[in-house]
PDB file of N, CA and C in Angstrom:
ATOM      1  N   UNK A   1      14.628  -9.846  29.545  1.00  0.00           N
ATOM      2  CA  UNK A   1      14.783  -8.416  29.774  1.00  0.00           C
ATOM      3  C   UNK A   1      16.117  -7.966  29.183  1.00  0.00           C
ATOM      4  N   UNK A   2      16.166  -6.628  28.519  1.00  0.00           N
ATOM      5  CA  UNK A   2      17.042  -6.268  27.654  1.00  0.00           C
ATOM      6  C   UNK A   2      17.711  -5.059  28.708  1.00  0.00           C
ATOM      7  N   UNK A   3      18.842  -4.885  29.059  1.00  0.00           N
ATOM      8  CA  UNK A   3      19.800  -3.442  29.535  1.00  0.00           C
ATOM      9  C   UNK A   3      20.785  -2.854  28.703  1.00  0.00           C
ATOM     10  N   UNK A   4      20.684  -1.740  28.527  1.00  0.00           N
ATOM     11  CA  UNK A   4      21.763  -1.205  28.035  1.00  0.00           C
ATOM     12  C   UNK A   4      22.525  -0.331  28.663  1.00  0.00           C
ATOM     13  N   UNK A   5      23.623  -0.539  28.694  1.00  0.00           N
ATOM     14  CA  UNK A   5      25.080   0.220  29.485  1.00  0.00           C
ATOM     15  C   UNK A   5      25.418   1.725  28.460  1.00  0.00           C
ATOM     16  N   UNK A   6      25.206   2.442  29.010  1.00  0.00           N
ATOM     17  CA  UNK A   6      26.037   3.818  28.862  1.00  0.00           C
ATOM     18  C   UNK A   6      27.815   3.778  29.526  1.00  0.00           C
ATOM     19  N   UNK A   7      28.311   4.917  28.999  1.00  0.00           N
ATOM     20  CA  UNK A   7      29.623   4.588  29.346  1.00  0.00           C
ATOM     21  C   UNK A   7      30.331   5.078  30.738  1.00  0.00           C
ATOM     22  N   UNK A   8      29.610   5.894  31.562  1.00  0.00           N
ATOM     23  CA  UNK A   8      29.206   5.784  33.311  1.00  0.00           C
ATOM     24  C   UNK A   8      29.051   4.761  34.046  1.00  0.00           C
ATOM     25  N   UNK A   9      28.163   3.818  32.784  1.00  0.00           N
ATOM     26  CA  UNK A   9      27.823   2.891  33.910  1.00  0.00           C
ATOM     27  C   UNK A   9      29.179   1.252  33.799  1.00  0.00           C
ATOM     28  N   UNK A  10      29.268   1.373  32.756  1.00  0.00           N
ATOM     29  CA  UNK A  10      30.416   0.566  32.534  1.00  0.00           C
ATOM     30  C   UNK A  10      31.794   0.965  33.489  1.00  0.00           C
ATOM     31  N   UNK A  11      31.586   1.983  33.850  1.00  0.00           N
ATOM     32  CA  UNK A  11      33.204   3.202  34.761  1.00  0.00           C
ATOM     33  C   UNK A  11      32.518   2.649  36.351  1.00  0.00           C
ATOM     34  N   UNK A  12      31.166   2.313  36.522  1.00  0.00           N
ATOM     35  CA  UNK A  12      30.793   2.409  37.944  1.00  0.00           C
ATOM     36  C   UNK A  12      31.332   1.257  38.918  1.00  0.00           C
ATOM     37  N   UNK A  13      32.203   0.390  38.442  1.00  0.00           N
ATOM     38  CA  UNK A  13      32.003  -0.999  39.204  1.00  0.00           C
ATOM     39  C   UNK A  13      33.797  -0.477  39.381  1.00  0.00           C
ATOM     40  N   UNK A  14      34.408   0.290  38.655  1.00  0.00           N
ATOM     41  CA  UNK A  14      36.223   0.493  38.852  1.00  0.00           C
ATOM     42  C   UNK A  14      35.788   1.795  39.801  1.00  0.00           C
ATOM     43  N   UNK A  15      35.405   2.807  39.613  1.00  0.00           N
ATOM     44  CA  UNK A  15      34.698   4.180  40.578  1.00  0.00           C
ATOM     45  C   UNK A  15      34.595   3.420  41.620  1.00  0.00           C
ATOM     46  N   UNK A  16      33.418   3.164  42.072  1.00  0.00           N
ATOM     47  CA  UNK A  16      32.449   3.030  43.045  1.00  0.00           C
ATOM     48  C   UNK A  16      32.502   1.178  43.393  1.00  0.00           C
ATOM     49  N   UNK A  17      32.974   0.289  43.186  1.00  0.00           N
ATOM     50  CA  UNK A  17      33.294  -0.444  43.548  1.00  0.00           C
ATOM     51  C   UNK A  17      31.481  -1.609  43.612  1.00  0.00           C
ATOM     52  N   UNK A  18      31.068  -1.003  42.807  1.00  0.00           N
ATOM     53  CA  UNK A  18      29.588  -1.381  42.140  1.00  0.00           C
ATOM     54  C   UNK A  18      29.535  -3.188  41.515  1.00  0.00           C
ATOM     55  N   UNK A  19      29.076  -4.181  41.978  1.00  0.00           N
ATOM     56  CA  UNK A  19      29.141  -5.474  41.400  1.00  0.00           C
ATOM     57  C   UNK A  19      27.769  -4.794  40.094  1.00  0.00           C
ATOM     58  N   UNK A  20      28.393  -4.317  38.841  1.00  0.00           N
ATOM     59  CA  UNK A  20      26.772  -3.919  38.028  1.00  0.00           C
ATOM     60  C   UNK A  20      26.026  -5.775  37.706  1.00  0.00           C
ATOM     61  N   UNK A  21      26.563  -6.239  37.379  1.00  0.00           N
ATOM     62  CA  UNK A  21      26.055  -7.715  37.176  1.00  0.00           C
ATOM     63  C   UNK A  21      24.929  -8.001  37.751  1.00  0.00           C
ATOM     64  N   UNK A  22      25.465  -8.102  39.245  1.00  0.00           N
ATOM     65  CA  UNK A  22      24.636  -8.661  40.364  1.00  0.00           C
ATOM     66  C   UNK A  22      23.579  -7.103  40.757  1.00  0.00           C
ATOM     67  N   UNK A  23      23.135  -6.257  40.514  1.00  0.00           N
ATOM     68  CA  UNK A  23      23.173  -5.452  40.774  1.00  0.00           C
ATOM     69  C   UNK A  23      21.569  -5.021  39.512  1.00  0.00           C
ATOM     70  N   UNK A  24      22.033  -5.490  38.379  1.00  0.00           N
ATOM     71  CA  UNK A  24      21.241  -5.213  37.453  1.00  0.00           C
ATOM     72  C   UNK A  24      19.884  -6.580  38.038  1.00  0.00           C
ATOM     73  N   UNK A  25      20.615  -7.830  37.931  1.00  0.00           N
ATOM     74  CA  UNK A  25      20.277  -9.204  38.287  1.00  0.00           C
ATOM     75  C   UNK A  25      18.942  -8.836  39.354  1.00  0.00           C
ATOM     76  N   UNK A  26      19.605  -8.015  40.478  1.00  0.00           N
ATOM     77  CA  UNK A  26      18.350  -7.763  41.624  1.00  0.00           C
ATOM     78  C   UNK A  26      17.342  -7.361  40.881  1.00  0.00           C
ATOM     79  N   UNK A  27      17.568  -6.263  40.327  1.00  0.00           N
ATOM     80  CA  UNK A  27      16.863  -5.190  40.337  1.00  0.00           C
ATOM     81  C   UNK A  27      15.167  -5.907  38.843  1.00  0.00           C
ATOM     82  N   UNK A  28      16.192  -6.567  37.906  1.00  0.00           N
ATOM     83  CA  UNK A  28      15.115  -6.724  36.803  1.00  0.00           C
ATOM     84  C   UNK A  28      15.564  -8.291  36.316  1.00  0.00           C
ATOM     85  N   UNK A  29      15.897  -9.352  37.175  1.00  0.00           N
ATOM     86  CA  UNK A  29      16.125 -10.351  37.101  1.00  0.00           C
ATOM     87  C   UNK A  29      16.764 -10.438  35.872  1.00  0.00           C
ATOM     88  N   UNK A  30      17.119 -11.899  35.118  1.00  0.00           N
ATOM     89  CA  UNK A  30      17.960 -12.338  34.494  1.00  0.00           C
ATOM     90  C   UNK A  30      17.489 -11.607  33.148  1.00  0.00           C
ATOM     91  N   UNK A  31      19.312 -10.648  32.490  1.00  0.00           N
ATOM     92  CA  UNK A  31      19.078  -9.863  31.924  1.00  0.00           C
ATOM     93  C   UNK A  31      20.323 -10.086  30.780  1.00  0.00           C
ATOM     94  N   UNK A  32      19.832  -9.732  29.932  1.00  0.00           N
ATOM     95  CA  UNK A  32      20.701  -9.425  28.519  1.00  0.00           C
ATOM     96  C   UNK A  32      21.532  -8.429  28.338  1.00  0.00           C
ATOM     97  N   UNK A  33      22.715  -8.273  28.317  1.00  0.00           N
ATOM     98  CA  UNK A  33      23.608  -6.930  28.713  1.00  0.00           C
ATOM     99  C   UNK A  33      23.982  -6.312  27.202  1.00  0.00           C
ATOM    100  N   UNK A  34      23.569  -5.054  26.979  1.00  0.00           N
ATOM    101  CA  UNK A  34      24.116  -4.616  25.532  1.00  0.00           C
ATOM    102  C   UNK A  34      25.164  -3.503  25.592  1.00  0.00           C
ATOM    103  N   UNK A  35      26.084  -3.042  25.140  1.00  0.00           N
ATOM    104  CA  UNK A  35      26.910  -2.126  25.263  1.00  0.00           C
ATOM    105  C   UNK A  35      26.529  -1.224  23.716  1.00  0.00           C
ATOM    106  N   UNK A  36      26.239  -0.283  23.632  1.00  0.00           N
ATOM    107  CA  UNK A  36      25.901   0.344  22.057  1.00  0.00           C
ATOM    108  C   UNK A  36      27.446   1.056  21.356  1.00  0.00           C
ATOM    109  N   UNK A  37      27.992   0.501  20.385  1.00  0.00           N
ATOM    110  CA  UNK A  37      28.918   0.532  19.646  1.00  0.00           C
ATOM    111  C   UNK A  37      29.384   1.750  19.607  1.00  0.00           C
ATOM    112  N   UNK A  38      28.538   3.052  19.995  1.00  0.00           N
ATOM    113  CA  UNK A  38      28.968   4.236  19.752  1.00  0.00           C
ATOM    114  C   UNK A  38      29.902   4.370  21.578  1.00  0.00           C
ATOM    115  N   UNK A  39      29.788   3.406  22.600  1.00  0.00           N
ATOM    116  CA  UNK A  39      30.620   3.754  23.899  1.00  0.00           C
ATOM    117  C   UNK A  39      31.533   3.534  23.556  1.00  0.00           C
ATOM    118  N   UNK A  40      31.892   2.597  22.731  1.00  0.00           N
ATOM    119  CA  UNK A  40      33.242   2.216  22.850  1.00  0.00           C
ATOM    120  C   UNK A  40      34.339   2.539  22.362  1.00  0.00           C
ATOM    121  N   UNK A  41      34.067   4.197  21.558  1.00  0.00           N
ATOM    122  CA  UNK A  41      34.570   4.811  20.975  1.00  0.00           C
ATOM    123  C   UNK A  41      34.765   6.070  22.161  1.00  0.00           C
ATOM    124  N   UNK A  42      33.787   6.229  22.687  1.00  0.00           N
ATOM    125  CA  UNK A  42      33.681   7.303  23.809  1.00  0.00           C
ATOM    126  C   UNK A  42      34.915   7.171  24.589  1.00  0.00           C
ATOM    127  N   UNK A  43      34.721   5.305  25.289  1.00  0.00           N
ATOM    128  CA  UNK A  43      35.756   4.640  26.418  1.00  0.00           C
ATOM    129  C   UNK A  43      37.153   5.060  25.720  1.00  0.00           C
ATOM    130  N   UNK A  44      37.301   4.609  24.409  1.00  0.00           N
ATOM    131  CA  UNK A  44      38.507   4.695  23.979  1.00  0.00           C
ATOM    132  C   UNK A  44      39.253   5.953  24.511  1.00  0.00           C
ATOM    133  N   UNK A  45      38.237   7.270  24.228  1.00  0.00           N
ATOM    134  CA  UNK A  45      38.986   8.640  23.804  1.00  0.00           C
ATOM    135  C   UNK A  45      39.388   8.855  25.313  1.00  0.00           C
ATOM    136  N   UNK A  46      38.156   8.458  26.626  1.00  0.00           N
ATOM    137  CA  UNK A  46      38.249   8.861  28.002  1.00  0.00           C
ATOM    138  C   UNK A  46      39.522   7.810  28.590  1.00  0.00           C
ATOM    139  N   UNK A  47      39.776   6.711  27.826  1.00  0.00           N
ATOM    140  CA  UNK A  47      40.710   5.972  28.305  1.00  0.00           C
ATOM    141  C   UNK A  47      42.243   6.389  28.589  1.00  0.00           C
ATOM    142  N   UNK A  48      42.408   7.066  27.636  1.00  0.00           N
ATOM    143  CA  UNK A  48      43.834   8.121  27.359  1.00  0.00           C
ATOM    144  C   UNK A  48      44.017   8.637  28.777  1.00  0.00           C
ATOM    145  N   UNK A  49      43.262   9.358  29.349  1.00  0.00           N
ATOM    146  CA  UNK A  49      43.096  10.302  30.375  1.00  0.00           C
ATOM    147  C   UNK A  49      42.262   9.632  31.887  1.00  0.00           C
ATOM    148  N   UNK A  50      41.624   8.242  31.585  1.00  0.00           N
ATOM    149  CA  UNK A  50      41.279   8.116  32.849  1.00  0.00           C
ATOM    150  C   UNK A  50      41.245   6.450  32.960  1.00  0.00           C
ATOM    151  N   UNK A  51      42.117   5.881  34.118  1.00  0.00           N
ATOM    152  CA  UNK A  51      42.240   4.278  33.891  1.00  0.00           C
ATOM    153  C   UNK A  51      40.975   3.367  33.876  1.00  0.00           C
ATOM    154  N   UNK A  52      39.601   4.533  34.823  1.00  0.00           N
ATOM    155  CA  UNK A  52      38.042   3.570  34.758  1.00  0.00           C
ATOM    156  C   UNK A  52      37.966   3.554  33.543  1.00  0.00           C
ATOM    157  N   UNK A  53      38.414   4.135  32.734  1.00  0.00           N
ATOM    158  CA  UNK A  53      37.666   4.050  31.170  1.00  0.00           C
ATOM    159  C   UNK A  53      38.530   3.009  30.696  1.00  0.00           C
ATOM    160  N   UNK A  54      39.862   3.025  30.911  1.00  0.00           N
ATOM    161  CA  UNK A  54      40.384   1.638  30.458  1.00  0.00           C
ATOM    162  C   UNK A  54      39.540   0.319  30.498  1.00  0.00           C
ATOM    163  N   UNK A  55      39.760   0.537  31.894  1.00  0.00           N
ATOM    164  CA  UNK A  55      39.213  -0.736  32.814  1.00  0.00           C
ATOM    165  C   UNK A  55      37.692  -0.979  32.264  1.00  0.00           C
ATOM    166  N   UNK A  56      36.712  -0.134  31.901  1.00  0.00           N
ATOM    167  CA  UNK A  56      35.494  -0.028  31.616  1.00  0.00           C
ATOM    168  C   UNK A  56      35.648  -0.777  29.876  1.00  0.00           C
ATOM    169  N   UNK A  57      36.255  -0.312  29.422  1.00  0.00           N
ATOM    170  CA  UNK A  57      36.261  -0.733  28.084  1.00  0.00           C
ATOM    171  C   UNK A  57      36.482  -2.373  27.911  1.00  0.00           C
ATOM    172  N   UNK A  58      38.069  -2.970  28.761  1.00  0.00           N
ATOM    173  CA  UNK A  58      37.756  -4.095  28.703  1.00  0.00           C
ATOM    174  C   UNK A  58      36.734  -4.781  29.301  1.00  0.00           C
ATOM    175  N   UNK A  59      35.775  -4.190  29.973  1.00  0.00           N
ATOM    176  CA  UNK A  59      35.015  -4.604  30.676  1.00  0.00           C
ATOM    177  C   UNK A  59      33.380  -4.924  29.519  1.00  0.00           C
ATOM    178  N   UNK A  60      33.520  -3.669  28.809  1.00  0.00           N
ATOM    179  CA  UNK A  60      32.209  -3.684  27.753  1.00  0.00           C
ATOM    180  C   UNK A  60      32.964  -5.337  27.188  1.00  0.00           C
ATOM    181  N   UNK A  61      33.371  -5.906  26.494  1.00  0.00           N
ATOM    182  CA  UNK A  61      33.611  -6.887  25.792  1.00  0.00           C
ATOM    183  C   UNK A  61      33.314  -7.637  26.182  1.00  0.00           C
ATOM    184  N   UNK A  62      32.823  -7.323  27.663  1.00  0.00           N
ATOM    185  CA  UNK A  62      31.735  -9.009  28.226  1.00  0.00           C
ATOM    186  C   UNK A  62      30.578  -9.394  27.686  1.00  0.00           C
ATOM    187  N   UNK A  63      30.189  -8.099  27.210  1.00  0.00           N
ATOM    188  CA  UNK A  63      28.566  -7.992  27.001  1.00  0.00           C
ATOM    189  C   UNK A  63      28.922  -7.966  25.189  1.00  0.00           C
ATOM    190  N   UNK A  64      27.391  -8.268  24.986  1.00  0.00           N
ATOM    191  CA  UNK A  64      26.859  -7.903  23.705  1.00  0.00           C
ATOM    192  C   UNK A  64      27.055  -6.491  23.003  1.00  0.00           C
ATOM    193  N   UNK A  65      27.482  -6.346  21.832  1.00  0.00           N
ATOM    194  CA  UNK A  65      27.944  -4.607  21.127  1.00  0.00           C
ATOM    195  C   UNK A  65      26.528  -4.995  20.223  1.00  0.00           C
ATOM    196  N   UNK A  66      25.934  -3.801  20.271  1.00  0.00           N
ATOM    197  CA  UNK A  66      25.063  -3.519  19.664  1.00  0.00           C
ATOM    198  C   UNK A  66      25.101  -2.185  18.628  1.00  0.00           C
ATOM    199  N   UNK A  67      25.392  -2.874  17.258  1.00  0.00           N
ATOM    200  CA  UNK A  67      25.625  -1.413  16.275  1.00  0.00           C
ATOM    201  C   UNK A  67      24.194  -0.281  16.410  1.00  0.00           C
ATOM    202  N   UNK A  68      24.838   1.039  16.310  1.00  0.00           N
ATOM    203  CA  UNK A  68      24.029   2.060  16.363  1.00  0.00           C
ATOM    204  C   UNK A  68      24.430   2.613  15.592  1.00  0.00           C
ATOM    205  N   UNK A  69      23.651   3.556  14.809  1.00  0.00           N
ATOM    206  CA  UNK A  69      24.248   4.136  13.580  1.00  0.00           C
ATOM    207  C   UNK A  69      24.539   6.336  14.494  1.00  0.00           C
ATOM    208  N   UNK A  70      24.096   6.232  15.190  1.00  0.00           N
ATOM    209  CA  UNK A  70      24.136   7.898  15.999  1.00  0.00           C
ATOM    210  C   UNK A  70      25.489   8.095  17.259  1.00  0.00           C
ATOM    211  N   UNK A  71      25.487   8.569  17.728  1.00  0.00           N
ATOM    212  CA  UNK A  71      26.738   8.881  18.663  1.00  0.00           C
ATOM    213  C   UNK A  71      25.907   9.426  19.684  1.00  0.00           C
ATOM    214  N   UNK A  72      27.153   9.038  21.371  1.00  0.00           N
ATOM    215  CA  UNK A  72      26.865   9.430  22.601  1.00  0.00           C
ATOM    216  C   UNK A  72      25.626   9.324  22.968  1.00  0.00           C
ATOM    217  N   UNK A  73      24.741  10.221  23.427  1.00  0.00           N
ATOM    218  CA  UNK A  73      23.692   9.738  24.391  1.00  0.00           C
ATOM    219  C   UNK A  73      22.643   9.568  23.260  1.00  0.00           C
ATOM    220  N   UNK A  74      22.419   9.866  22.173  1.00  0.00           N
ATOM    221  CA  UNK A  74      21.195   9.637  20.761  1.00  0.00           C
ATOM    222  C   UNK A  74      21.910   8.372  20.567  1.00  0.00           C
ATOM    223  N   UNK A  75      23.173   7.489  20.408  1.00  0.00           N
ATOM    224  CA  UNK A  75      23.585   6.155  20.018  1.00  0.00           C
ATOM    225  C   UNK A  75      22.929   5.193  21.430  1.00  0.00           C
ATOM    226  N   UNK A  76      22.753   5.977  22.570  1.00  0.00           N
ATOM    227  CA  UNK A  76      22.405   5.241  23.868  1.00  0.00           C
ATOM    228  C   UNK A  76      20.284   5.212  23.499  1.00  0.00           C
ATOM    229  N   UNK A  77      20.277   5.961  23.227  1.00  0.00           N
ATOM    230  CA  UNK A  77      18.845   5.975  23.308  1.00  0.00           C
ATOM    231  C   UNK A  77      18.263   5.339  22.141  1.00  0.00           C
ATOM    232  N   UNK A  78      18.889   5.106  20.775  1.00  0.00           N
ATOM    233  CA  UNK A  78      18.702   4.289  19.597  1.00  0.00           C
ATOM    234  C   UNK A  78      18.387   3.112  19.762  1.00  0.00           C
ATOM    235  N   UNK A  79      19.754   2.080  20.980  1.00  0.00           N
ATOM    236  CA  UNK A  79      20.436   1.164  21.448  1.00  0.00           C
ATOM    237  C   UNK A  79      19.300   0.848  22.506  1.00  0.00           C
ATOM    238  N   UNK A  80      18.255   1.803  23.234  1.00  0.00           N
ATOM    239  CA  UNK A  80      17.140   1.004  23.870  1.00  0.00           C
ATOM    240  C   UNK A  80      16.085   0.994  22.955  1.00  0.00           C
ATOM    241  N   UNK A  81      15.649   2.263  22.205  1.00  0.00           N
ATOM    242  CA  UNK A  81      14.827   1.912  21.512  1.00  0.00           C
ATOM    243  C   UNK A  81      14.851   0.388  20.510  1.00  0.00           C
ATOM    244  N   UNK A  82      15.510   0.000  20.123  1.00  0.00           N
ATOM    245  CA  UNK A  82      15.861  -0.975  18.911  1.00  0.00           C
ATOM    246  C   UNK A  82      15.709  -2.420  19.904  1.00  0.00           C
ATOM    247  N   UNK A  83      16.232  -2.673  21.590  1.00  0.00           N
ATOM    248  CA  UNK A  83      15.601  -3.293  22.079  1.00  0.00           C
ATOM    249  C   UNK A  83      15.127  -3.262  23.021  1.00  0.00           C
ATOM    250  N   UNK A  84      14.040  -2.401  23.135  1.00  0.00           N
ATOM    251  CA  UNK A  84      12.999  -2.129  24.437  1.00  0.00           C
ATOM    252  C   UNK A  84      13.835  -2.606  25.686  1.00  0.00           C
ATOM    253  N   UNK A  85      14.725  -1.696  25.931  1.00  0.00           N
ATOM    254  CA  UNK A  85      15.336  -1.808  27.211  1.00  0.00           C
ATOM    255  C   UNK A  85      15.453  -1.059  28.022  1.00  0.00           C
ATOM    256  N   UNK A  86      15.851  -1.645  29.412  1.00  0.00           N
ATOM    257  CA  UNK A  86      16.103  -0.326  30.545  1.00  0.00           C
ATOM    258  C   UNK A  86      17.764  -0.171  30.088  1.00  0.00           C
ATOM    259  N   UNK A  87      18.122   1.273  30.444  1.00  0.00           N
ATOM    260  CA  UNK A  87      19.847   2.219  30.420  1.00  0.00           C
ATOM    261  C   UNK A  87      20.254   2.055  31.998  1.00  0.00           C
ATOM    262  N   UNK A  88      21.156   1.582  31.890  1.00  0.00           N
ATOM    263  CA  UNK A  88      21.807   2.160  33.195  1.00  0.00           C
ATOM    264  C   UNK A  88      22.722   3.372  33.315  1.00  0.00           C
ATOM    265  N   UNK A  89      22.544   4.201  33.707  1.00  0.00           N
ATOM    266  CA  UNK A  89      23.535   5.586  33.717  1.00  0.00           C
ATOM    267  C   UNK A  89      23.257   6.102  34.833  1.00  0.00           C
ATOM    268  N   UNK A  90      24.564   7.492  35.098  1.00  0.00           N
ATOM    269  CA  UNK A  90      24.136   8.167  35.685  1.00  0.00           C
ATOM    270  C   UNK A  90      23.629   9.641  35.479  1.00  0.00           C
ATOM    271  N   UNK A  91      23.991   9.856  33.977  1.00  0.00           N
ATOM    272  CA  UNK A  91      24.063  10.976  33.116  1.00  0.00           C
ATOM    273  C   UNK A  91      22.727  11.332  33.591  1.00  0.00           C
ATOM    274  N   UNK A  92      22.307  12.476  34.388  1.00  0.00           N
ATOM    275  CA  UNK A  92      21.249  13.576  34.652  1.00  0.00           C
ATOM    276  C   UNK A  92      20.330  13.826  33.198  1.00  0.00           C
ATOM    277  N   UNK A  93      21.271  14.264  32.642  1.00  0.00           N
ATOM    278  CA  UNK A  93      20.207  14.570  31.358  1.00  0.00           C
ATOM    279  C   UNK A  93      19.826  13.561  30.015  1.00  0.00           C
ATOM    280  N   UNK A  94      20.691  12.049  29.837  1.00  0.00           N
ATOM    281  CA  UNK A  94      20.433  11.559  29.725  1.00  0.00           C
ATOM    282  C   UNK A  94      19.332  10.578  30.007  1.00  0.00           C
ATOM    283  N   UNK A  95      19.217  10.656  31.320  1.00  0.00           N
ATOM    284  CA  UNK A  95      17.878   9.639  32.306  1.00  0.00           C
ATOM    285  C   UNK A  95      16.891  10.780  31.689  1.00  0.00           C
ATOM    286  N   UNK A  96      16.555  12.163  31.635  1.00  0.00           N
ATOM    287  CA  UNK A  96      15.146  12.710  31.285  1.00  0.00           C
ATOM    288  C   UNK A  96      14.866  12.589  30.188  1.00  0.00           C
ATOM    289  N   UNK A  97      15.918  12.266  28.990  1.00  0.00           N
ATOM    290  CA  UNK A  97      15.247  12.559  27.942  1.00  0.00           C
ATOM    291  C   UNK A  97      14.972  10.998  27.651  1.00  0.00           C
ATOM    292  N   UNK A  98      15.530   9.772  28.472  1.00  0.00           N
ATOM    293  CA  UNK A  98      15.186   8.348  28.245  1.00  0.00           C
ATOM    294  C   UNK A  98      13.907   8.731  28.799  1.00  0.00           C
ATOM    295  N   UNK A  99      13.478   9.151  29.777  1.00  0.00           N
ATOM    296  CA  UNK A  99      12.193   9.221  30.672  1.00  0.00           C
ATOM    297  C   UNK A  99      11.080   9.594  29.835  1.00  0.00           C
ATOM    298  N   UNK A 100      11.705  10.416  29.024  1.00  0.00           N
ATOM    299  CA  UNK A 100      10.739  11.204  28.319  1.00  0.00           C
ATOM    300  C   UNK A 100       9.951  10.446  26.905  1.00  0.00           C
ATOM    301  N   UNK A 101      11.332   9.871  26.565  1.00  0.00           N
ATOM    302  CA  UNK A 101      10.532   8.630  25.782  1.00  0.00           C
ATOM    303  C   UNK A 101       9.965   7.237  25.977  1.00  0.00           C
ATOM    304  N   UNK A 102       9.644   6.752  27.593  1.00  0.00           N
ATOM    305  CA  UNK A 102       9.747   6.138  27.882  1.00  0.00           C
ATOM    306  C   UNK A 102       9.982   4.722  28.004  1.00  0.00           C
ATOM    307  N   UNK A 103      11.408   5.198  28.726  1.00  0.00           N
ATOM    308  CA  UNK A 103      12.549   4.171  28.898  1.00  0.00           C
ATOM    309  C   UNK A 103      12.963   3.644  29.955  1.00  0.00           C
ATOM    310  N   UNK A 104      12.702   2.855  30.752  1.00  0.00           N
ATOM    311  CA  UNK A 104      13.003   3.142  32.351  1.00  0.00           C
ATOM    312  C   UNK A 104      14.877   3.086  32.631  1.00  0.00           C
ATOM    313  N   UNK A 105      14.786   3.953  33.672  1.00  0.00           N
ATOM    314  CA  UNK A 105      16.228   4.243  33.679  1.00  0.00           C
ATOM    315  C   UNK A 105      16.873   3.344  35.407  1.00  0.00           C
ATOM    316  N   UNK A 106      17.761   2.918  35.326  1.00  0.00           N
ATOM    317  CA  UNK A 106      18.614   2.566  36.092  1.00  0.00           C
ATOM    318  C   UNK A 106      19.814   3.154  36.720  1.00  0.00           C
ATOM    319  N   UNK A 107      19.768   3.816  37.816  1.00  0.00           N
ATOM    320  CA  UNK A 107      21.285   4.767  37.897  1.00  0.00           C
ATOM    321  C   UNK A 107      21.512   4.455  39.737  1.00  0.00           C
ATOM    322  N   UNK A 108      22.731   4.812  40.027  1.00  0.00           N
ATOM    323  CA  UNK A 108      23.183   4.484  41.362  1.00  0.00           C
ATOM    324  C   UNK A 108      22.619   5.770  42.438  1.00  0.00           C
ATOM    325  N   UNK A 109      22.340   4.718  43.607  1.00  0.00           N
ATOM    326  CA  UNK A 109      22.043   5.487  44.292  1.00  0.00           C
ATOM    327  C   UNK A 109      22.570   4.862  45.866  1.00  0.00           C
ATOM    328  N   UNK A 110      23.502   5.934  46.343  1.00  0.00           N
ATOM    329  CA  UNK A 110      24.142   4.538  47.702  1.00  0.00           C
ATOM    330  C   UNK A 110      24.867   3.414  47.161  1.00  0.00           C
ATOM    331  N   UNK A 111      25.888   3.187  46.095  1.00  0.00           N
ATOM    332  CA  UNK A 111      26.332   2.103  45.903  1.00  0.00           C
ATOM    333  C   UNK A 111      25.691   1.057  45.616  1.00  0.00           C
ATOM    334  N   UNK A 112      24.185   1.186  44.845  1.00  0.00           N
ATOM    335  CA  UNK A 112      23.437   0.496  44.194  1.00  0.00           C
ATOM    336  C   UNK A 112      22.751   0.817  43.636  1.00  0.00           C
ATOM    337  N   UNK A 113      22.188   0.155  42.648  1.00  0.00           N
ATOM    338  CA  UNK A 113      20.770   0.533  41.522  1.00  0.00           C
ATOM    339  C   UNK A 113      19.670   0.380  41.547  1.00  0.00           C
ATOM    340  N   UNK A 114      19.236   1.869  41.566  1.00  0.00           N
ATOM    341  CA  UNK A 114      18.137   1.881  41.632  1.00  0.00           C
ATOM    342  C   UNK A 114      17.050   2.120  40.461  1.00  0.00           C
ATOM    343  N   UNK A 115      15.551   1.636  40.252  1.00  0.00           N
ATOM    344  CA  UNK A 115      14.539   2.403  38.854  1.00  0.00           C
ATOM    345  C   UNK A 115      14.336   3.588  39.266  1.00  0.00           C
ATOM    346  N   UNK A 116      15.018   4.344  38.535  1.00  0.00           N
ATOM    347  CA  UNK A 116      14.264   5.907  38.930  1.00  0.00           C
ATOM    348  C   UNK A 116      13.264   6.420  38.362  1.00  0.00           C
ATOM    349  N   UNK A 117      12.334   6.999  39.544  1.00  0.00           N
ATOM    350  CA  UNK A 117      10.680   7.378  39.624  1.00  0.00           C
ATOM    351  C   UNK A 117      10.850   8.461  38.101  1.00  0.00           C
ATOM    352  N   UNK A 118       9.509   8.751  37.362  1.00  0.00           N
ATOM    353  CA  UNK A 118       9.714  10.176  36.743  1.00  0.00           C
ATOM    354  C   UNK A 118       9.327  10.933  37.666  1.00  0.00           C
TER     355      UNK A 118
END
């Protein structure tokens, strides 16, 4: 099973105090973690201004970078299409338009992750 991290969800474990690891692990068992090349440009700029994004950024370098050739949430949705994966985010309008192409989405709910219904 393939996941891909948006740059929310990489911020959720310094925020919200979120184990995402163990967390993804429940939810869709042993999983492949991708970060799409266009966050880590995002993390960079939010890093200036906010320390989760620091913290989030060294944190993407655990996982797999997956080049995308598009930016922000079209580099996130490229990044599942290319490997049939679930997103973890919490981005509202991101999850509908993954939904819409169907993508199953992963986002917090209560300090854990949940598949959200369409």
């Amino acid at each position: 099973m393939n996941v891909v991290l948006d740059a929310n969800a990489l911020m959720m474990p310094f925020e919200y105090r979120l184990n995402l690891d163990l967390e993804i692990r429940r939810i869709v068992g042993e999983a492949h973690i991708f970060v799409p090349s266009c966050i880590l440009g995002e993390l960079k700029k939010l890093s200036k201004k906010r320390w989760e994004a620091k913290a989030a950024l060294q944190l993407a370098k655990k996982y797999d970078i997956i080049e995308v050739k598009k930016l922000g949430d079209k580099g996130v949705l490229e990044a599942a299409k290319k490997l049939n994966a679930y997103v973890v985010t919490n981005d509202r309008a991101l999850a509908r338009i993954l939904k819409k192409e169907g993508i199953k989405v992963l986002s917090m709910k209560q300090n854990h992750l949940v598949i959200e219904n369409d």
